[in-house]
N, C-alpha and C. Protein backbone atom coordinates (compact mmCIF):
# COMPACT_ATOMS: atom_id res chain seq x y z
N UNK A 1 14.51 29.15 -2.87
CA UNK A 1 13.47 28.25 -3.34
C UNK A 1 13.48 26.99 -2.49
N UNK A 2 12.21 26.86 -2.26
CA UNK A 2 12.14 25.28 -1.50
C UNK A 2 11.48 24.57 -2.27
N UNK A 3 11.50 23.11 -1.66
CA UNK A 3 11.25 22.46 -2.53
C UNK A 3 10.06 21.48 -1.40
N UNK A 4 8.88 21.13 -2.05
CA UNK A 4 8.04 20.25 -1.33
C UNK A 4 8.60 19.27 -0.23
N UNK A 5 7.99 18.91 0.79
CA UNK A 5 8.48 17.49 1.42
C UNK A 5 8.19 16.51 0.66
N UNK A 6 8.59 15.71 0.74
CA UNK A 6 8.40 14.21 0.46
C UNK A 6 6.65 13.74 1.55
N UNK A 7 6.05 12.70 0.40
CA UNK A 7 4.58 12.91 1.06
C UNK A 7 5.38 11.80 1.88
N UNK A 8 4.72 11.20 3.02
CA UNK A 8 4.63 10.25 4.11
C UNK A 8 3.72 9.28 3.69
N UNK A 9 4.04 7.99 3.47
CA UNK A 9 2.80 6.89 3.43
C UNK A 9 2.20 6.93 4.94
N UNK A 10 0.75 6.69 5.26
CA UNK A 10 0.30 6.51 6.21
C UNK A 10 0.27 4.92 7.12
N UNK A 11 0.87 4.23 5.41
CA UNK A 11 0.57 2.65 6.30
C UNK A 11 2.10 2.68 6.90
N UNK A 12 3.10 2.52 5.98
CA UNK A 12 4.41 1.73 6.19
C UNK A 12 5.16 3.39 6.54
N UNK A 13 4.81 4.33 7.02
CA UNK A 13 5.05 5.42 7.62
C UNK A 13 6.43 5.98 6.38
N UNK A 14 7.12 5.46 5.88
CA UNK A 14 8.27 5.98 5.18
C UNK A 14 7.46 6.55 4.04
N UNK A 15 8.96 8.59 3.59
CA UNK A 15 8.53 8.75 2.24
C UNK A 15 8.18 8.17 1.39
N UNK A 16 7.67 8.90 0.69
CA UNK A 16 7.47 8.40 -0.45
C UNK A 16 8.37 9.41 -1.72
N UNK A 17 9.61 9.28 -1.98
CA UNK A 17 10.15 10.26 -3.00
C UNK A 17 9.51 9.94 -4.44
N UNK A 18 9.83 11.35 -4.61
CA UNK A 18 9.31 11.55 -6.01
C UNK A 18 10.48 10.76 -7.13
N UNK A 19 9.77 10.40 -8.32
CA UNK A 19 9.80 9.20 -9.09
C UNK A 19 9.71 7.51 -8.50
N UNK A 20 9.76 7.45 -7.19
CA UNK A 20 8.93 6.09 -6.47
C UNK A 20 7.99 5.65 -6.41
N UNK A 21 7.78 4.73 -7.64
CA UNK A 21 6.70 4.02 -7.97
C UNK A 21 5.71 4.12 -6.91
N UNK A 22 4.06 5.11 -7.03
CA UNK A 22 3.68 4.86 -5.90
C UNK A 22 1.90 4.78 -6.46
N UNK A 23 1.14 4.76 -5.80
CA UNK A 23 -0.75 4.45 -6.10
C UNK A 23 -1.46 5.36 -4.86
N UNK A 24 -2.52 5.31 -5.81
CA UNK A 24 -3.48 5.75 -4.61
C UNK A 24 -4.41 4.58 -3.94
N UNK A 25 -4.87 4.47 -2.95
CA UNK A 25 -5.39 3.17 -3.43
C UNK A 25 -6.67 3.61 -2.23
N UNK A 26 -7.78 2.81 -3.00
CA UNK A 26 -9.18 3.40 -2.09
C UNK A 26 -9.53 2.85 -0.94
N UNK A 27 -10.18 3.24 0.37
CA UNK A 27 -10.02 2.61 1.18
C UNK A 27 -11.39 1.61 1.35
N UNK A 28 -12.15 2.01 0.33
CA UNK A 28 -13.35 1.34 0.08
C UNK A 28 -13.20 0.51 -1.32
N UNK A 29 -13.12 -0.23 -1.65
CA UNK A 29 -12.79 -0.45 -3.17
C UNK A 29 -13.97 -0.34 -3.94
N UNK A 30 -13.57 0.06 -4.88
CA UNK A 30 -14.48 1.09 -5.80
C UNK A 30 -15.25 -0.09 -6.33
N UNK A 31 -15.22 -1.42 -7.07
CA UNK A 31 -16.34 -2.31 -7.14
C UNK A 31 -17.39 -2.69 -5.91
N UNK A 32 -16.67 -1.82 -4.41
CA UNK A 32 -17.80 -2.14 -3.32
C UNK A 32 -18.26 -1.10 -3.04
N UNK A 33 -18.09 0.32 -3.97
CA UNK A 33 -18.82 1.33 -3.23
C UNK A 33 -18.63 2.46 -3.33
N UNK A 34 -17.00 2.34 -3.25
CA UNK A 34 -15.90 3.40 -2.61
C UNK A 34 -15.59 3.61 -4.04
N UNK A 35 -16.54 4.37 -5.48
CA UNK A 35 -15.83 5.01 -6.13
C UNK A 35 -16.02 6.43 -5.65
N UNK A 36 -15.08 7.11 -5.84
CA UNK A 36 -15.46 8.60 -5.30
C UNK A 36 -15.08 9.02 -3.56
N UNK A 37 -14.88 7.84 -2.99
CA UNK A 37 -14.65 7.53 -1.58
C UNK A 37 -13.22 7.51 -0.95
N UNK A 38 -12.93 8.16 -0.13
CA UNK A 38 -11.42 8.41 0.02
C UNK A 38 -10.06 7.49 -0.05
N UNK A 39 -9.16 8.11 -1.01
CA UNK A 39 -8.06 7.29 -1.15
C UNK A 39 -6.95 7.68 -0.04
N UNK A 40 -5.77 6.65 -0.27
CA UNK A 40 -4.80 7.52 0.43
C UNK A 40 -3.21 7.00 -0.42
N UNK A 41 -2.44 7.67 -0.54
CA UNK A 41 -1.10 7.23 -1.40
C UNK A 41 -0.05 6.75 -0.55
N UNK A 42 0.27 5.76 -1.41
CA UNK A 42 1.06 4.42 -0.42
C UNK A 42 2.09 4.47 -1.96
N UNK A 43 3.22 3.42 -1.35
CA UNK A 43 4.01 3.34 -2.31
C UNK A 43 2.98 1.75 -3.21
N UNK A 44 3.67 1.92 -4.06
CA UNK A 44 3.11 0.68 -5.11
C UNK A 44 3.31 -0.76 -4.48
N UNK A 45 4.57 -1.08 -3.67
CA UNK A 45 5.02 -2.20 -2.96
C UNK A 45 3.92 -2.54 -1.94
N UNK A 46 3.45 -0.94 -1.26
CA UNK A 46 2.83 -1.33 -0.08
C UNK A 46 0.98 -2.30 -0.66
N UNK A 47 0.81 -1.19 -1.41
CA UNK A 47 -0.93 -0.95 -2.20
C UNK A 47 -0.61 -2.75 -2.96
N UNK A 48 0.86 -3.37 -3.44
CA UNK A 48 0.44 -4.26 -4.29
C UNK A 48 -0.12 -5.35 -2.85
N UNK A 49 0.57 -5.39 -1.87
CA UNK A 49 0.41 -5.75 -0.74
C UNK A 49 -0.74 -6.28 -0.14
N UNK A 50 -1.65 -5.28 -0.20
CA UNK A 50 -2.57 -5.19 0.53
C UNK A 50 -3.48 -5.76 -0.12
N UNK A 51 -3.79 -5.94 -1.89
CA UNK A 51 -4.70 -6.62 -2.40
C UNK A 51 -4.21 -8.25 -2.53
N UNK A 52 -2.69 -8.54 -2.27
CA UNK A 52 -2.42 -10.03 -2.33
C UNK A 52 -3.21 -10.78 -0.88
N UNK A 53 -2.37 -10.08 0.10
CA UNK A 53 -3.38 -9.98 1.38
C UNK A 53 -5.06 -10.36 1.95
N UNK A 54 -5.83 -9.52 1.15
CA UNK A 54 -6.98 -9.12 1.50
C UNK A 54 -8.09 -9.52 0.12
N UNK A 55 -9.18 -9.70 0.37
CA UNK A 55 -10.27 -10.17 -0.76
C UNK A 55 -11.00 -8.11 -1.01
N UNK A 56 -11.46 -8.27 -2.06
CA UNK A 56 -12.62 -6.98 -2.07
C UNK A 56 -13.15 -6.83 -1.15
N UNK A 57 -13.69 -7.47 -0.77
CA UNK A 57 -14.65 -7.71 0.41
C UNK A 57 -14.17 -7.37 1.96
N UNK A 58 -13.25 -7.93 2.34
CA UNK A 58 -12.25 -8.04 3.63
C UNK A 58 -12.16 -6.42 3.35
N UNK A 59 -11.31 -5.77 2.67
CA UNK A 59 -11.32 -4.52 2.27
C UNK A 59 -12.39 -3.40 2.65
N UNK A 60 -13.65 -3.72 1.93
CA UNK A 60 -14.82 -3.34 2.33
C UNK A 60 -15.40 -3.17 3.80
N UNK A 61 -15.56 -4.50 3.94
CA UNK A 61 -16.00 -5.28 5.49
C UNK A 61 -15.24 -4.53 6.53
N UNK A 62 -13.96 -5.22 6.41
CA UNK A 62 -13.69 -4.83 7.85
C UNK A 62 -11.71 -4.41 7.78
N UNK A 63 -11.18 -3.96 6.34
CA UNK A 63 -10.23 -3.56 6.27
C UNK A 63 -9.94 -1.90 5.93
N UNK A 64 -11.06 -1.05 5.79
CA UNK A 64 -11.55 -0.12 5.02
C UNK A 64 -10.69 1.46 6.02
N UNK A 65 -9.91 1.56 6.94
CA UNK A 65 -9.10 2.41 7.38
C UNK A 65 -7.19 2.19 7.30
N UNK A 66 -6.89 2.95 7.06
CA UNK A 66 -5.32 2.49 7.43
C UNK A 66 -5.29 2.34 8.77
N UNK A 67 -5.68 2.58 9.94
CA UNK A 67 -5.54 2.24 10.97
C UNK A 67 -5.54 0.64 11.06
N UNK A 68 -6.84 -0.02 10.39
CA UNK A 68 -7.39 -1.09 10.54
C UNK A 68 -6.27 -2.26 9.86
N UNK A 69 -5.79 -1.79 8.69
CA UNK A 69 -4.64 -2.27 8.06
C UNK A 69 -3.69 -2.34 8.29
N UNK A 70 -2.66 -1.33 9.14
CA UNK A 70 -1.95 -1.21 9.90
C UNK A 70 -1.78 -2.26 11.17
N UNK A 71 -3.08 -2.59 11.40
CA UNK A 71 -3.32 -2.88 12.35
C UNK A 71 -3.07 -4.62 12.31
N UNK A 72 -3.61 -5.26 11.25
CA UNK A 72 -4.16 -6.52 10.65
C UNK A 72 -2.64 -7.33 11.22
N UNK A 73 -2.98 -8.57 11.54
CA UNK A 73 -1.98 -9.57 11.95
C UNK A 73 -1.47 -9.96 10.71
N UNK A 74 -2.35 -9.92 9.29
CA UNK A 74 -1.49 -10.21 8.23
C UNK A 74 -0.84 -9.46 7.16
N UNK A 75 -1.01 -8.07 7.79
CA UNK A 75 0.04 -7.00 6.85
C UNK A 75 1.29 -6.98 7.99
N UNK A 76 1.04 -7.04 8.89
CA UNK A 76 2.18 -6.48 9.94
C UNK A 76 3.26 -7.24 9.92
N UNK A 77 3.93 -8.51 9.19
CA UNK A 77 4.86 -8.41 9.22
C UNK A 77 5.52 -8.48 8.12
N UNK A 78 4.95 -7.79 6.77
CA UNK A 78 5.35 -7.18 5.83
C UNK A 78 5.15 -5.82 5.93
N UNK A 79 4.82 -4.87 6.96
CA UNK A 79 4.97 -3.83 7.73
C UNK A 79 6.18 -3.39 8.07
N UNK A 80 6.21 -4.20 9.48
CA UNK A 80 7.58 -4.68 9.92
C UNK A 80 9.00 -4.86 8.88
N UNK A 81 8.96 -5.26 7.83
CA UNK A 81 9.94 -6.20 6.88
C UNK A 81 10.22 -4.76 5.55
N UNK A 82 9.31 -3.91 5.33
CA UNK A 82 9.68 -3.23 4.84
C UNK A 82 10.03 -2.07 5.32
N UNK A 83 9.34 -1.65 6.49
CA UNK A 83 10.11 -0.75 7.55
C UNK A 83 11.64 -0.43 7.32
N UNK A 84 12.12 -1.23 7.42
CA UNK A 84 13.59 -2.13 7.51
C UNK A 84 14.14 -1.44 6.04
N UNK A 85 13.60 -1.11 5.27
CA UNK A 85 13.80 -0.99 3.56
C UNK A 85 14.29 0.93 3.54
N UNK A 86 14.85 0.90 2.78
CA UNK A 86 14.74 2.56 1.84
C UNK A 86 13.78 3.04 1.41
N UNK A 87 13.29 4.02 1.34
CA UNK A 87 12.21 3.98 0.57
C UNK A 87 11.89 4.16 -0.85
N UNK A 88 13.01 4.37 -1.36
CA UNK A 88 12.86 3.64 -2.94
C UNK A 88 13.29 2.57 -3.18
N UNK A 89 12.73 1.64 -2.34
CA UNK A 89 12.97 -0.12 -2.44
C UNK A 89 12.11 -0.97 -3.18
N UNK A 90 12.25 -1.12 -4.15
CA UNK A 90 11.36 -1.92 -5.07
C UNK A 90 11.57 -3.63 -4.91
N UNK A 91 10.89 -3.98 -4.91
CA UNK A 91 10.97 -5.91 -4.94
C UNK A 91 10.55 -6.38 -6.47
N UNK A 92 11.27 -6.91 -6.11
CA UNK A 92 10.88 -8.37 -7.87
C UNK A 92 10.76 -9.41 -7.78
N UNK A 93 9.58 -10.23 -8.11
CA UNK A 93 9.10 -11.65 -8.17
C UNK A 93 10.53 -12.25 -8.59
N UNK A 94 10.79 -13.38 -7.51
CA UNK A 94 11.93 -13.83 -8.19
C UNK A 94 11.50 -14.67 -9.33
N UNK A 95 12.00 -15.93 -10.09
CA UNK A 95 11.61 -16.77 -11.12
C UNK A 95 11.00 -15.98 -12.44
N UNK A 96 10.89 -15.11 -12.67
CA UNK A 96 10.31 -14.36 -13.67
C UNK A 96 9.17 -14.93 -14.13
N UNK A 97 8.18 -14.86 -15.23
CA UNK A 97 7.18 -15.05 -15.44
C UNK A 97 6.71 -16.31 -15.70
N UNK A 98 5.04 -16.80 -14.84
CA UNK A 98 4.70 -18.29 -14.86
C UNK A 98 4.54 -18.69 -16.72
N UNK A 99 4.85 -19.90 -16.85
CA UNK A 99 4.91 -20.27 -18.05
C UNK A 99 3.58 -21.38 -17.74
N UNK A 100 2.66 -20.74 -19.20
CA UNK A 100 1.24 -21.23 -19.14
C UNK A 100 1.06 -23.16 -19.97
């Protein structure tokens, strides 16, 4: 018996093992268009990433390939930085939650 590979993220190139928190995330965002429009599965670290990063729009406009994202001067060196990681590497906001 074999057992599946491990899928490959396309942005931050490392597995993705199974039970590692992970998303699909659209490359069009679905309030601009892209419901129904191709996703691709990234780990959760990478996908939370990319929306701190980037507006809907930027996304839309002119972020809308992993190539293009990959590519961006402002993912790449949280690219770079998690590269470096395991790939069941989870991060945590340090300070715990803002007090309103």
């Amino acid at each position: 018996m074999t057992s599946d590979p491990e899928p490959i993220s396309p942005l931050c190139l490392r597995p993705i093992p199974k039970g590692v928190p992970q998303s699909l995330h659209h490359l069009v965002p679905k309030l601009k268009g892209g419901k129904g429009g191709p996703v691709v599965l990234l780990h959760h670290i990478c996908h939370k990433e990319i929306h701190v990063r980037f507006t809907e729009a930027e996304l839309a406009r002119a972020f809308n390939t992993v190539e293009a994202l990959g590519q961006s001067e402002r993912m790449r060196p949280f690219l770079d930085w998690v590269a470096r990681r395991p790939p069941d590497f989870l991060s945590r906001v340090p300070g715990g939650r803002r007090r309103r």
